[in-house]
C-alpha atoms as a PDB file:
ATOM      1  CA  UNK A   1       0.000   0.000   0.000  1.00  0.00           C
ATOM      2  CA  UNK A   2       3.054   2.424   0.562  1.00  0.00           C
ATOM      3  CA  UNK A   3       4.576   1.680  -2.496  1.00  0.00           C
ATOM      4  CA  UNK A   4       1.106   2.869  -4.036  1.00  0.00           C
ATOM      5  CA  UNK A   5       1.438   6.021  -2.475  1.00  0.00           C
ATOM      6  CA  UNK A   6       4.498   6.762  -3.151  1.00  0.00           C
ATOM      7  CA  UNK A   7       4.207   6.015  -7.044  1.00  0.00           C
ATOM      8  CA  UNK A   8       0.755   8.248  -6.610  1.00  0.00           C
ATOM      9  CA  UNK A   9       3.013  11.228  -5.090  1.00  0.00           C
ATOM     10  CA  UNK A  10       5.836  10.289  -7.983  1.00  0.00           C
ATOM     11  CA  UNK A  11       2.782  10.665 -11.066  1.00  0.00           C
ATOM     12  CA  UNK A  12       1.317  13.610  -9.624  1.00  0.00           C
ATOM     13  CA  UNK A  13       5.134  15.542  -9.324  1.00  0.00           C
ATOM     14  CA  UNK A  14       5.499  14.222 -13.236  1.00  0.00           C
ATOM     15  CA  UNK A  15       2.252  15.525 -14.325  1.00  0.00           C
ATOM     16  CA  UNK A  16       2.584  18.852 -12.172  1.00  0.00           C
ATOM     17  CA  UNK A  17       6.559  19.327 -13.796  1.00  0.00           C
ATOM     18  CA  UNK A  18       4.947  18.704 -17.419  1.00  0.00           C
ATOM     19  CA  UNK A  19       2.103  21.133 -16.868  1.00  0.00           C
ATOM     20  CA  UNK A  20       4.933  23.837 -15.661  1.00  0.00           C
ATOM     21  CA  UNK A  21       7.048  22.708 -18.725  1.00  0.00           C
ATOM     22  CA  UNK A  22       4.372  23.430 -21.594  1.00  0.00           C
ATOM     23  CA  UNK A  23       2.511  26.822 -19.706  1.00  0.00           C
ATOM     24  CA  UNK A  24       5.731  28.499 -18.897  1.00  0.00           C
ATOM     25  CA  UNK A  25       4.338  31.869 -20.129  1.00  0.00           C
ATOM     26  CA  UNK A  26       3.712  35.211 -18.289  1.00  0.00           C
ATOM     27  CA  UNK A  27       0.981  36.498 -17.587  1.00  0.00           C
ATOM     28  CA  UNK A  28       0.129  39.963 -17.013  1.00  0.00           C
ATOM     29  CA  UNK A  29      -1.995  41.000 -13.861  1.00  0.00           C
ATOM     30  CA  UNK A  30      -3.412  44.467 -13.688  1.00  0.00           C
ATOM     31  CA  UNK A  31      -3.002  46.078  -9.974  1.00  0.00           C
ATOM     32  CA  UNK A  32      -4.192  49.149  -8.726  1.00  0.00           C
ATOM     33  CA  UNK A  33      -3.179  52.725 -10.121  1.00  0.00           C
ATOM     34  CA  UNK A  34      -2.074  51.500 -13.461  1.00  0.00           C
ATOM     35  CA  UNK A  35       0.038  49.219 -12.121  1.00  0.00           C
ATOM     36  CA  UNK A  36       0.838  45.288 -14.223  1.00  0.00           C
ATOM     37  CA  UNK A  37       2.684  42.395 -12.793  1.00  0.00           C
ATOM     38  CA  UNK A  38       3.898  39.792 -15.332  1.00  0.00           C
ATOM     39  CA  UNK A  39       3.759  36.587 -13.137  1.00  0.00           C
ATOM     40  CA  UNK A  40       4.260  32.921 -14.263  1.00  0.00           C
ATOM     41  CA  UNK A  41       1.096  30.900 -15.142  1.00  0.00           C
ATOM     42  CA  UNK A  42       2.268  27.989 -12.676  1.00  0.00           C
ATOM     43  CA  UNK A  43       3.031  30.189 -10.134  1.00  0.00           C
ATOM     44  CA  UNK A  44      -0.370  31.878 -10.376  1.00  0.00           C
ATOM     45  CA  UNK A  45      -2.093  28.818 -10.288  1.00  0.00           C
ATOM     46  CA  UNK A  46      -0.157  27.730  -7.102  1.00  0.00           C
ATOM     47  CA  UNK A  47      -1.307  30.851  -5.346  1.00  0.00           C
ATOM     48  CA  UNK A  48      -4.840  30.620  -6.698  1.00  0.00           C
ATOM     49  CA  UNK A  49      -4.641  26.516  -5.285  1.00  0.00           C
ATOM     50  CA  UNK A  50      -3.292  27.611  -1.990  1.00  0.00           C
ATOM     51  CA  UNK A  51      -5.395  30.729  -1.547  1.00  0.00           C
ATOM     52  CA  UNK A  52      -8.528  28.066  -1.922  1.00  0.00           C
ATOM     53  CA  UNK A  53      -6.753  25.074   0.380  1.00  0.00           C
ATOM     54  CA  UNK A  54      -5.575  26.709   3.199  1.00  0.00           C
ATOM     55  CA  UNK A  55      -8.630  28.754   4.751  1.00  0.00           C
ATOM     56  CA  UNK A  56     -10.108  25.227   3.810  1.00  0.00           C
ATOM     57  CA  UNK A  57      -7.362  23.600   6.288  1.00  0.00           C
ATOM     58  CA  UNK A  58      -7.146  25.887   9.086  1.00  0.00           C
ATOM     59  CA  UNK A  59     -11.213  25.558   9.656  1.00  0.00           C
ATOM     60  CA  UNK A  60     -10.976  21.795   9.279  1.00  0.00           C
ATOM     61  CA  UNK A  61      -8.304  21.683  11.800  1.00  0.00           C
ATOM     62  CA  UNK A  62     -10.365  24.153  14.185  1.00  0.00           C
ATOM     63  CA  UNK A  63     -13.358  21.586  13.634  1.00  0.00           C
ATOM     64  CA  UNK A  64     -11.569  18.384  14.849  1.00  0.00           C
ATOM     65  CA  UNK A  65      -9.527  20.278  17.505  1.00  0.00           C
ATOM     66  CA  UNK A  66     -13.135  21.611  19.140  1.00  0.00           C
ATOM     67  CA  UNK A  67     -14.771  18.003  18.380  1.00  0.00           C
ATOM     68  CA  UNK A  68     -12.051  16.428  20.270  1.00  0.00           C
ATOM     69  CA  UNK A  69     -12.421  18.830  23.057  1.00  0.00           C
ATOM     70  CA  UNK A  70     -15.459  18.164  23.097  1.00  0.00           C
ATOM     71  CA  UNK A  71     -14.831  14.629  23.260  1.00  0.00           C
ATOM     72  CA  UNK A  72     -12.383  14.791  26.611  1.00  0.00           C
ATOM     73  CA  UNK A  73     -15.129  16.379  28.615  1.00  0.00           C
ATOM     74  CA  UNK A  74     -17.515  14.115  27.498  1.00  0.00           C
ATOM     75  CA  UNK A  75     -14.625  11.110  28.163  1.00  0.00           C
ATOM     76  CA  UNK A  76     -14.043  12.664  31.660  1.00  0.00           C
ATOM     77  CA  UNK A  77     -17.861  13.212  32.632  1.00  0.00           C
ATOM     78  CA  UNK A  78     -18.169   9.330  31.935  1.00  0.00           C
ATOM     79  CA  UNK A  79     -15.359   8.657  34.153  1.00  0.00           C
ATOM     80  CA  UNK A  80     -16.537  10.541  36.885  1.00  0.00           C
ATOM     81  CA  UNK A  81     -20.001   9.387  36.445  1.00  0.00           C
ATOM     82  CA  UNK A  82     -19.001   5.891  36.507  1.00  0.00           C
ATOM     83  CA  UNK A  83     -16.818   6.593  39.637  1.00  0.00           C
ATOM     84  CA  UNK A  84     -19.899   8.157  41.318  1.00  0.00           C
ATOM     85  CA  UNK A  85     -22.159   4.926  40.360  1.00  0.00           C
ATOM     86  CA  UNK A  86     -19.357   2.642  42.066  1.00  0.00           C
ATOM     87  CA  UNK A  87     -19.230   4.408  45.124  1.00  0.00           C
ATOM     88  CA  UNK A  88     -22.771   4.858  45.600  1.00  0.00           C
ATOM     89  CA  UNK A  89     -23.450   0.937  45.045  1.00  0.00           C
ATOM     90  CA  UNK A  90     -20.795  -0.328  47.543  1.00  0.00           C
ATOM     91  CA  UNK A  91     -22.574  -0.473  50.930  1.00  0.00           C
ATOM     92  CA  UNK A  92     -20.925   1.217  54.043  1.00  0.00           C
ATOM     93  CA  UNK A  93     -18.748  -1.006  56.165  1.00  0.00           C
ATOM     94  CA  UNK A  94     -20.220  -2.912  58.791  1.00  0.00           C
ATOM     95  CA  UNK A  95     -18.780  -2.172  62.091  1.00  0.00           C
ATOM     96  CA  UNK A  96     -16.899  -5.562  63.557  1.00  0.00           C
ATOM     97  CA  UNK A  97     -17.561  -5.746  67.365  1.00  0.00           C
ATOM     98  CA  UNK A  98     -14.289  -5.901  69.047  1.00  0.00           C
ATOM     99  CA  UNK A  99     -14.176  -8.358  71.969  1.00  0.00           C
ATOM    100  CA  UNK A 100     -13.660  -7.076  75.010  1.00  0.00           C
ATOM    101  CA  UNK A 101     -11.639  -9.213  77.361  1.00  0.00           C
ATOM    102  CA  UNK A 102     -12.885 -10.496  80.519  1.00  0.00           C
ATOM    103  CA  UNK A 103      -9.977 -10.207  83.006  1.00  0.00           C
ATOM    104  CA  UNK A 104      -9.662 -13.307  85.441  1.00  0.00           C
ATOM    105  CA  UNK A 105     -10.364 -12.534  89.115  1.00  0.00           C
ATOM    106  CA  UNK A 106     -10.666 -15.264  90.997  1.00  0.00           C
ATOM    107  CA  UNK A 107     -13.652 -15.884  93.153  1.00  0.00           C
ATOM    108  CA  UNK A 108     -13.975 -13.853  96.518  1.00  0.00           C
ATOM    109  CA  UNK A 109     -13.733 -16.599  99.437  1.00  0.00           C
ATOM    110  CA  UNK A 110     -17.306 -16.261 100.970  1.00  0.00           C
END
């Protein structure tokens, strides 16, 4: 299965390099004031990608971190839940009546 990967990672860097290769052209990009840029194609569409992937990323990550939050207090109310149940099902100790000893005195002479 990692070999898979790997070859999937190697094909996708192939077909990204040929796609640089063959739209190596500028292209100009009108700014503010009058201003032009003259900016790669690939580059532009990098920027474009990450511009779209990375606001994408940061609120997934944001999601999972809150959902496992979440998760923990749940986890820990169990816990303490479960701790409660145990303690309120074991019955109080019975006191054990400690023998008191009987000290030998010998019988009064009547």
């Amino acid at each position: 299965m990692q070999f898979l990967r790997i070859l999937f990672w190697c094909l996708l860097a192939f077909v990204a390099a040929l796609f640089t290769y063959g739209n190596w052209t500028p292209v100009t990009i009108q700014l503010w004031s009058g201003l032009e840029a003259l900016v790669k194609l690939p580059f532009l569409l990098l920027v474009a990608f990450l511009a779209g992937l990375v606001p994408t990323l940061l609120y997934n990550h944001a999601v999972r971190w809150r959902l496992r939050q979440r998760l923990a207090a749940a986890e820990q109310d169990a816990a303490q839940a479960r701790y409660a149940a145990t303690i309120a099902e074991t019955p109080p100790p019975v006191p054990v009546p400690v023998p008191v000893p009987v000290p030998d005195v010998p019988p009064e002479p009547a």
